[in-house]
C-alpha atoms as a PDB file:
ATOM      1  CA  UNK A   1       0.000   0.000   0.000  1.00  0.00           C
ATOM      2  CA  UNK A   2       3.082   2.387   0.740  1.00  0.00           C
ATOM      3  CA  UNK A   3       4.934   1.533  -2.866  1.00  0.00           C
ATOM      4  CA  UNK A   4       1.251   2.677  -4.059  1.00  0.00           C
ATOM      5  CA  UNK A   5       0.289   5.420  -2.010  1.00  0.00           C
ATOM      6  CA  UNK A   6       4.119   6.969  -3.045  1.00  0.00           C
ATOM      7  CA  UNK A   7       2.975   6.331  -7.194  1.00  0.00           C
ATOM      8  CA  UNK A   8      -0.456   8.397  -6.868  1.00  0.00           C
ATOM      9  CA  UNK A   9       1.960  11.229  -4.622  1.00  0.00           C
ATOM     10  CA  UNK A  10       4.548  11.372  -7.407  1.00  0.00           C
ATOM     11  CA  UNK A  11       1.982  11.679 -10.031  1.00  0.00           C
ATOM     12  CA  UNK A  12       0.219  14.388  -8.175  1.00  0.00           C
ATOM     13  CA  UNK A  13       3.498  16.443  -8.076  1.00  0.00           C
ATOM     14  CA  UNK A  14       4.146  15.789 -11.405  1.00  0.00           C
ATOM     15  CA  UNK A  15       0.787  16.774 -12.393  1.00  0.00           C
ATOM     16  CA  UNK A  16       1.560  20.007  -9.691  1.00  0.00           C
ATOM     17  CA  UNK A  17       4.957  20.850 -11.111  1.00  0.00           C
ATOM     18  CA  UNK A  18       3.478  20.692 -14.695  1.00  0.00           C
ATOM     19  CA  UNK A  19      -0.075  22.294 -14.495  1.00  0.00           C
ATOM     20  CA  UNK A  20       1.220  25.229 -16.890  1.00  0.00           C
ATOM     21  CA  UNK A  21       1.706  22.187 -20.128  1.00  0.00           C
ATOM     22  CA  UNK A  22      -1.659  20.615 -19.427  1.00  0.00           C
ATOM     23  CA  UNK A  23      -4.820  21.479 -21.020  1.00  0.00           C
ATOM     24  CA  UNK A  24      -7.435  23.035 -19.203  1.00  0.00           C
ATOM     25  CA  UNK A  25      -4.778  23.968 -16.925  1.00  0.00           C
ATOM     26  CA  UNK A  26      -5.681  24.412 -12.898  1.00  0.00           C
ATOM     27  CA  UNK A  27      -9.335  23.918 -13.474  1.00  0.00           C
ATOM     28  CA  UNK A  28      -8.583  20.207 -15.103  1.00  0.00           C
ATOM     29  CA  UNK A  29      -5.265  19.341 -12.255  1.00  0.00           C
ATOM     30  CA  UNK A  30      -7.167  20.476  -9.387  1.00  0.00           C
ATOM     31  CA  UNK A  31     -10.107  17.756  -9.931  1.00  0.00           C
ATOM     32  CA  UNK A  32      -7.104  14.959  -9.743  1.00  0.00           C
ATOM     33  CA  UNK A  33      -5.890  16.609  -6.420  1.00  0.00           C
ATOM     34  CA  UNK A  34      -8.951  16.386  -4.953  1.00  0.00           C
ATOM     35  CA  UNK A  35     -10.297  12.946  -6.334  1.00  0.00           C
ATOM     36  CA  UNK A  36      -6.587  11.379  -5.672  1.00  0.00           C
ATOM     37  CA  UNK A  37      -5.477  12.387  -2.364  1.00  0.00           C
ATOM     38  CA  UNK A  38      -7.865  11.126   0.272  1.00  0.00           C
ATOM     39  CA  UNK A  39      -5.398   8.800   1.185  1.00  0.00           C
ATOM     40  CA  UNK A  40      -3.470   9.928   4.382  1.00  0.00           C
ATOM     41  CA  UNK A  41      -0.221   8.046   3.466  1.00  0.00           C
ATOM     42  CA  UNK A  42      -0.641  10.235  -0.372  1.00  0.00           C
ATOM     43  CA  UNK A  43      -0.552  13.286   1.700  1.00  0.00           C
ATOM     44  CA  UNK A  44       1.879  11.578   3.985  1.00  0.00           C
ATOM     45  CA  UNK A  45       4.458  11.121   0.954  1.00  0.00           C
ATOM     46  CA  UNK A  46       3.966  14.072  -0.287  1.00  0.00           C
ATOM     47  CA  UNK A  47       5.426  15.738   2.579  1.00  0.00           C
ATOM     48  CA  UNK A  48       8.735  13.557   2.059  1.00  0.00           C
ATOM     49  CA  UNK A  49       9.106  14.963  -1.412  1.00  0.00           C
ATOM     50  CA  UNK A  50      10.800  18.317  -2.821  1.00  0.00           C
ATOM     51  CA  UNK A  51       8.481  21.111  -2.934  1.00  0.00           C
ATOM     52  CA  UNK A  52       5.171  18.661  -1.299  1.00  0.00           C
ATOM     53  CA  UNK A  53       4.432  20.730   1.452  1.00  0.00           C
ATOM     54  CA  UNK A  54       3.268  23.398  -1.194  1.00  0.00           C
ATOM     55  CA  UNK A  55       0.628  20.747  -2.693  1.00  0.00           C
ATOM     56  CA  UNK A  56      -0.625  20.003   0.411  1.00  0.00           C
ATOM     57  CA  UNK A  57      -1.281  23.537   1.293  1.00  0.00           C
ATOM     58  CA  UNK A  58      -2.823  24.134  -2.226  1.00  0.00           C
ATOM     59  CA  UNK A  59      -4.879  20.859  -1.710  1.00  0.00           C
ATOM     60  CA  UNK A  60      -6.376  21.863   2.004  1.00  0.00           C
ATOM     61  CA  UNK A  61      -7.132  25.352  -0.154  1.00  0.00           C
ATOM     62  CA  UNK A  62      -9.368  23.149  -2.315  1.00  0.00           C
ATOM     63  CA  UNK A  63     -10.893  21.058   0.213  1.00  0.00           C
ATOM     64  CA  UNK A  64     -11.487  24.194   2.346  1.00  0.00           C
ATOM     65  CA  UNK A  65     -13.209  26.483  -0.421  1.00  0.00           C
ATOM     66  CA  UNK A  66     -10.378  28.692   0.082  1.00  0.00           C
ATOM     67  CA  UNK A  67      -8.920  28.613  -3.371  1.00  0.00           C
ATOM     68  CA  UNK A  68     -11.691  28.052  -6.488  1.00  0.00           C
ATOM     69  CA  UNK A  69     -11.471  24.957  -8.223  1.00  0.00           C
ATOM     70  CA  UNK A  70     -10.046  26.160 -11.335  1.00  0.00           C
ATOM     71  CA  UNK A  71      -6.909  28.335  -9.314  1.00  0.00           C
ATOM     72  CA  UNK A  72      -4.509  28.206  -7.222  1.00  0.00           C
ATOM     73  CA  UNK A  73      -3.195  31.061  -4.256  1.00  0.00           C
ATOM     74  CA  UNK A  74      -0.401  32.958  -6.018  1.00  0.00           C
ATOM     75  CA  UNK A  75       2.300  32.024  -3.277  1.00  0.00           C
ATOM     76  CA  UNK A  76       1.819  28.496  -3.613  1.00  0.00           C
ATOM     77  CA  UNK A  77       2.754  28.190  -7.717  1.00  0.00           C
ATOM     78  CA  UNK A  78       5.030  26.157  -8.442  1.00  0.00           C
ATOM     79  CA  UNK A  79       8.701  27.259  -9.315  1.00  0.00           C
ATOM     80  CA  UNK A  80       7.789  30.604  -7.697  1.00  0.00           C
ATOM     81  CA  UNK A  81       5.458  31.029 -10.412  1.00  0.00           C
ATOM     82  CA  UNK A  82       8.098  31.853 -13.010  1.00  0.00           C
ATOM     83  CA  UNK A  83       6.414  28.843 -15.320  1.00  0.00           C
ATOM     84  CA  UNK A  84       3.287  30.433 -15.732  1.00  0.00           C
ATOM     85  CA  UNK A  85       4.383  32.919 -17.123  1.00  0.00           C
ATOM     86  CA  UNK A  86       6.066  31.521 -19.680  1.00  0.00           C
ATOM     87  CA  UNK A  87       3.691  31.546 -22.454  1.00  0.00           C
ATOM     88  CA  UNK A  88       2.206  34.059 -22.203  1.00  0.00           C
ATOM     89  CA  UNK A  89       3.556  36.272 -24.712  1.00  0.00           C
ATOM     90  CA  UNK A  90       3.994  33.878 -27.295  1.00  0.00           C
ATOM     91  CA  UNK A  91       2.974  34.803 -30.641  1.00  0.00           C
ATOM     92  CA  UNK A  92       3.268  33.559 -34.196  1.00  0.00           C
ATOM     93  CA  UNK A  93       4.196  35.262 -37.406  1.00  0.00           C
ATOM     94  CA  UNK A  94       1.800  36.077 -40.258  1.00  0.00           C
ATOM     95  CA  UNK A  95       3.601  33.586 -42.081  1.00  0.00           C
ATOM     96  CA  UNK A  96       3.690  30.831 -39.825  1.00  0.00           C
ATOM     97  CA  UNK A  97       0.385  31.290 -39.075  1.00  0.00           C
ATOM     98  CA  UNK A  98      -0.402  30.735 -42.823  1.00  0.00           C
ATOM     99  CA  UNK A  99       1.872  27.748 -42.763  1.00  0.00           C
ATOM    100  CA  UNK A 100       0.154  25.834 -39.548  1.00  0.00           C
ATOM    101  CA  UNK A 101      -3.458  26.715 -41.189  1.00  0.00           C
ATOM    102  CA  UNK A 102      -3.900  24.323 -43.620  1.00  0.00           C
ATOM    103  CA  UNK A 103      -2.308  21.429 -41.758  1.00  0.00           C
ATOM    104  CA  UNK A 104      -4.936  22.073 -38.794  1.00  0.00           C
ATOM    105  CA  UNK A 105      -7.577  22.134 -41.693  1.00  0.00           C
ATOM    106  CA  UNK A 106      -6.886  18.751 -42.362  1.00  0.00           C
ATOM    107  CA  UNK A 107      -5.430  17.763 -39.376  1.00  0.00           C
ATOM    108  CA  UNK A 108      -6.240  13.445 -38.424  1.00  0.00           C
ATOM    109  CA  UNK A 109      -5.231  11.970 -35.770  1.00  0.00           C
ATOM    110  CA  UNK A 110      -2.451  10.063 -36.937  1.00  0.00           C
ATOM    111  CA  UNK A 111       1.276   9.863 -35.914  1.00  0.00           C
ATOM    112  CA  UNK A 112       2.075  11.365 -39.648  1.00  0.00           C
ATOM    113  CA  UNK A 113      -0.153  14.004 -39.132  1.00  0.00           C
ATOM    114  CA  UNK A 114       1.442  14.877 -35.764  1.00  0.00           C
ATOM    115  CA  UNK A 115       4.764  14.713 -36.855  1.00  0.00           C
ATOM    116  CA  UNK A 116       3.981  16.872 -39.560  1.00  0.00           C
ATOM    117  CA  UNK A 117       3.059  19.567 -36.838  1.00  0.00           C
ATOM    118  CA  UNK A 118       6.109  18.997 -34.565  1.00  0.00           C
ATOM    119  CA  UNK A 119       8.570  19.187 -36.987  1.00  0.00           C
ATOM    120  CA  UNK A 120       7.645  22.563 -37.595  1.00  0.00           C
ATOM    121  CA  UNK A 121      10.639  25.084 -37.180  1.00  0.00           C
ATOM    122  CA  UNK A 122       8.570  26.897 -35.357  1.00  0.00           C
ATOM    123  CA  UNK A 123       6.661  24.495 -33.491  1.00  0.00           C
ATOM    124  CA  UNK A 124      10.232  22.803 -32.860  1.00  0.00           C
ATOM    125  CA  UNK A 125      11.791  25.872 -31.245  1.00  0.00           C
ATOM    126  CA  UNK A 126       9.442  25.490 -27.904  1.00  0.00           C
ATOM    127  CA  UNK A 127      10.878  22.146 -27.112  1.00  0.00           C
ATOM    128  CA  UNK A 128       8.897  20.513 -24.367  1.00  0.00           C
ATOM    129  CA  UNK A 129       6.378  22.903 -24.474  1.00  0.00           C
ATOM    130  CA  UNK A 130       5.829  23.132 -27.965  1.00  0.00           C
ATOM    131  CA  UNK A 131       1.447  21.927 -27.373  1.00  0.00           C
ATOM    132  CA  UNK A 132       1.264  24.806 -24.348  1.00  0.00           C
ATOM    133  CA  UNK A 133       3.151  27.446 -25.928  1.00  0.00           C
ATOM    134  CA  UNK A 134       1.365  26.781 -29.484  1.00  0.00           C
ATOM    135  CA  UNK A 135      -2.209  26.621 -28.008  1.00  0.00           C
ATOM    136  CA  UNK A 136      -0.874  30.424 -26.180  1.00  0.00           C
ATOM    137  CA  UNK A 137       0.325  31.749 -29.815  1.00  0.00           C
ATOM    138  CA  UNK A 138      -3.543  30.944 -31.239  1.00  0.00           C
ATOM    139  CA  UNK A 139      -5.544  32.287 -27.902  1.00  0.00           C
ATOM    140  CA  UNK A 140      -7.182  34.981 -29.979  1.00  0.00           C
ATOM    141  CA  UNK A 141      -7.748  33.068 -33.100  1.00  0.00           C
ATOM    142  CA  UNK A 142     -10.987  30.841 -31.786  1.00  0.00           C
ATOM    143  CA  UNK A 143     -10.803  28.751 -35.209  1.00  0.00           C
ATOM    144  CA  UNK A 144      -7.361  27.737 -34.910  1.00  0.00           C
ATOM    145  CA  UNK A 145      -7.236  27.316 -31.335  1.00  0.00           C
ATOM    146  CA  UNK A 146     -10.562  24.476 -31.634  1.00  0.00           C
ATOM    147  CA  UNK A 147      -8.638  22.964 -33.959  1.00  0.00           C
ATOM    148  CA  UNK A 148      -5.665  22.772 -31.839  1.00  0.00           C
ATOM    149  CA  UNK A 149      -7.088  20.635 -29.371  1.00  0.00           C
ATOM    150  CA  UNK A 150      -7.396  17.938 -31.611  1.00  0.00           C
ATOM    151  CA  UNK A 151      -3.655  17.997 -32.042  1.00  0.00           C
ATOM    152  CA  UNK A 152      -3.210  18.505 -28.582  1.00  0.00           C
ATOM    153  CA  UNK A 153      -5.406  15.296 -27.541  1.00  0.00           C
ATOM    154  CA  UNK A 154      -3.480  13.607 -30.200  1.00  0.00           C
ATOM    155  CA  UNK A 155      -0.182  14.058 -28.962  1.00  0.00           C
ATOM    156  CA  UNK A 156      -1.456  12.888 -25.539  1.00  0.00           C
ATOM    157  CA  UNK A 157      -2.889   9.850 -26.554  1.00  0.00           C
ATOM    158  CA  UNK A 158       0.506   8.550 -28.753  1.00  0.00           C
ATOM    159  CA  UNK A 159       2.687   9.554 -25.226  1.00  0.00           C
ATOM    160  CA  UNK A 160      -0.065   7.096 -23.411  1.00  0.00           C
ATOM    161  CA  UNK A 161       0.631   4.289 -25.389  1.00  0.00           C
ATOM    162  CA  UNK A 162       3.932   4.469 -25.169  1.00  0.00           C
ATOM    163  CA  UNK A 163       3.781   4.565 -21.452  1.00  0.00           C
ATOM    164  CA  UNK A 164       1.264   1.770 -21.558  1.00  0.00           C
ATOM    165  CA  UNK A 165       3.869  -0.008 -23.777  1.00  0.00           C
ATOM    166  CA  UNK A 166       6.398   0.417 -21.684  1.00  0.00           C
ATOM    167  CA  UNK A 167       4.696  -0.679 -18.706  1.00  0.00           C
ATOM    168  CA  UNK A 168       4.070  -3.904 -20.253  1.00  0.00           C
ATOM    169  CA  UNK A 169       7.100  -5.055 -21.312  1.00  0.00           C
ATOM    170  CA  UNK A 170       8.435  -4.506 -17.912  1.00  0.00           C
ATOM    171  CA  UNK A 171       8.776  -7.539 -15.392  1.00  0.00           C
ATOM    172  CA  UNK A 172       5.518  -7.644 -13.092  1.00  0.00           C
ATOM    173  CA  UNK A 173       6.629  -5.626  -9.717  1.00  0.00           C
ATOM    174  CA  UNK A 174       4.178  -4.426  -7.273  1.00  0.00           C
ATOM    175  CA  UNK A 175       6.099  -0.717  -8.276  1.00  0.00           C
ATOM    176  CA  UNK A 176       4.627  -1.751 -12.069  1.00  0.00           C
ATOM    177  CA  UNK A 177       0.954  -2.433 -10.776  1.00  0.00           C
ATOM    178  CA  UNK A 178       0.826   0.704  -8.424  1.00  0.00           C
ATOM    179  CA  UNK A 179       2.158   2.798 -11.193  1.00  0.00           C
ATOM    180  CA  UNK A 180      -0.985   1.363 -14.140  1.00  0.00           C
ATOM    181  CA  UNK A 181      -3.408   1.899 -11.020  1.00  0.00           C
ATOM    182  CA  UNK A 182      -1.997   5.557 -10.471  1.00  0.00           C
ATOM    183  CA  UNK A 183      -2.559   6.084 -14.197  1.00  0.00           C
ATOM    184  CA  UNK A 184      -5.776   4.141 -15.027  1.00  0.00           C
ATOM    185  CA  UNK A 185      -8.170   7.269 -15.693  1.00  0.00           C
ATOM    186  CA  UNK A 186      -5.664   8.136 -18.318  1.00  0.00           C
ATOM    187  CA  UNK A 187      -5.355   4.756 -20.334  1.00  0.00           C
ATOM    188  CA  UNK A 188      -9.010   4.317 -19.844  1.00  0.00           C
ATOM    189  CA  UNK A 189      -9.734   8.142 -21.262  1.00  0.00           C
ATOM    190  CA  UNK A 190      -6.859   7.699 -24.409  1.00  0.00           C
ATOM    191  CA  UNK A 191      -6.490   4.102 -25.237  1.00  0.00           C
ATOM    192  CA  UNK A 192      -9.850   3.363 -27.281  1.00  0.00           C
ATOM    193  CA  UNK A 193      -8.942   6.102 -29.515  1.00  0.00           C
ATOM    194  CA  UNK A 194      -6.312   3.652 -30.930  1.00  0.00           C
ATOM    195  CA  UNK A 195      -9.457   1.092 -31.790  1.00  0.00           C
ATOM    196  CA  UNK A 196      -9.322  -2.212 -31.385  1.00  0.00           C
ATOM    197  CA  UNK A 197      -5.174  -1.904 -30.773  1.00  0.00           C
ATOM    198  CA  UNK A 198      -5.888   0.164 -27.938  1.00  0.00           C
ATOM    199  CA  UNK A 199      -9.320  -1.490 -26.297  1.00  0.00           C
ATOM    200  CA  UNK A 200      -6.993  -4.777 -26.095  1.00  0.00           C
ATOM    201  CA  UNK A 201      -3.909  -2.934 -24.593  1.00  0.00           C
ATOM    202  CA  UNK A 202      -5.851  -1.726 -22.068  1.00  0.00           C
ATOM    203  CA  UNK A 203      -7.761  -5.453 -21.196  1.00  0.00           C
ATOM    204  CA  UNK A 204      -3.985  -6.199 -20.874  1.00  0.00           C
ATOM    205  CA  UNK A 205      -3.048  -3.194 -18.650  1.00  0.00           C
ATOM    206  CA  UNK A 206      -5.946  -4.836 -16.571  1.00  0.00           C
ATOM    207  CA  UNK A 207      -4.972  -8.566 -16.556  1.00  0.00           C
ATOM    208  CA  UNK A 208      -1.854  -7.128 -15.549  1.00  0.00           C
ATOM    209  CA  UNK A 209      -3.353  -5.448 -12.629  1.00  0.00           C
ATOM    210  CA  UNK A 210      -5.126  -7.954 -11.293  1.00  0.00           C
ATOM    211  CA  UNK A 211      -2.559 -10.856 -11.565  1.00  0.00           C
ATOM    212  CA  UNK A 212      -0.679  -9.768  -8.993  1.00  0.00           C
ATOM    213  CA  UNK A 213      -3.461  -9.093  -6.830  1.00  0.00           C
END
């Protein structure tokens, strides 16, 4: 119960640490605080871990009605709040504007497609943060930035199979099953988009749950 009560509290931080990358920002990493952290031992591993204590302040802020569901208090961001601010001057050129148009016209939702869009010299140039900084750059163009959340999803779901991959090809631990636990709600939300390819990697993700219970 530890090994797994340390997972869900590492994911949380990560999720904490991160909140400026992910879509929907505080209003979508605040529900996951809140639904994931009843656990005292969570909260209790948390405070073990670099910069916890600030989650668990920002989490008795949610559970207290102190701080609305989608924020968090301005002291308690993380890195000082120096990564929220990041994007928020990004902009795009005419040009490149022109250039990532078309491709969101007829965007799919296939690796190709994605590629396509990452290998962008100007999609390239924001590194990590290329989906964040991107979806900042087309705030005030509604069209584009609808369109973006496609390739946004899209990107998510290829970086969950490849965890889910990963996971299985790994020797069964107890470390292995907390972790697919900890990220269940994911697999279960991204998985099926792959079909019938996904639908059976995640009956596998399960089997491999439940074997070693």
């Amino acid at each position: 119960m530890q090994q797994q009560a340390h997972t869900v509290a590492q994911r949380l931080l990560n999720l904490y640490r991160q909140a400026h990358v992910i879509d929907g920002g505080w209003a979508a990493v605040n529900k996951v605080f809140i639904a994931e952290s009843n656990d005292e031992q969570v909260i209790a591993e948390l405070g073990n871990m670099p910069t916890g204590k600030r989650l668990i302040a920002h989490i008795n802020n949610l559970r207290s009605g102190k701080t609305p569901m989608d924020s968090i208090d301005k002291d308690l961001l993380p890195y000082g709040g120096l990564m929220s601010d990041l994007s928020l001057n990004v902009s795009l050129t005419e040009k490149e504007l022109a250039e990532l148009k078309p491709m969101l016209d007829t965007f799919q939702p296939t690796i190709e497609n994605l590629n396509a869009i990452k290998q962008l010299p100007f999609v390239k140039k924001f590194g990590a943060d290329w989906v964040s900084n991107i979806k900042s750059a087309l705030a005030f163009n509604n069209d584009m930035a609808s369109k973006w959340i496609q390739v946004s999803q899209t990107d998510k779901a290829y970086r969950i199979w490849d965890s889910a991959k990963q996971l299985l090809s790994e020797t069964l631990t107890e470390r292995n099953r907390a972790q697919i636990q900890a990220d269940m709600p994911e697999f279960e939300t991204f998985l099926p988009m792959f079909g019938d390819a996904g639908n059976e990697m995640l009956a596998k993700l399960r089997t491999f749950v439940s074997s070693l219970l």
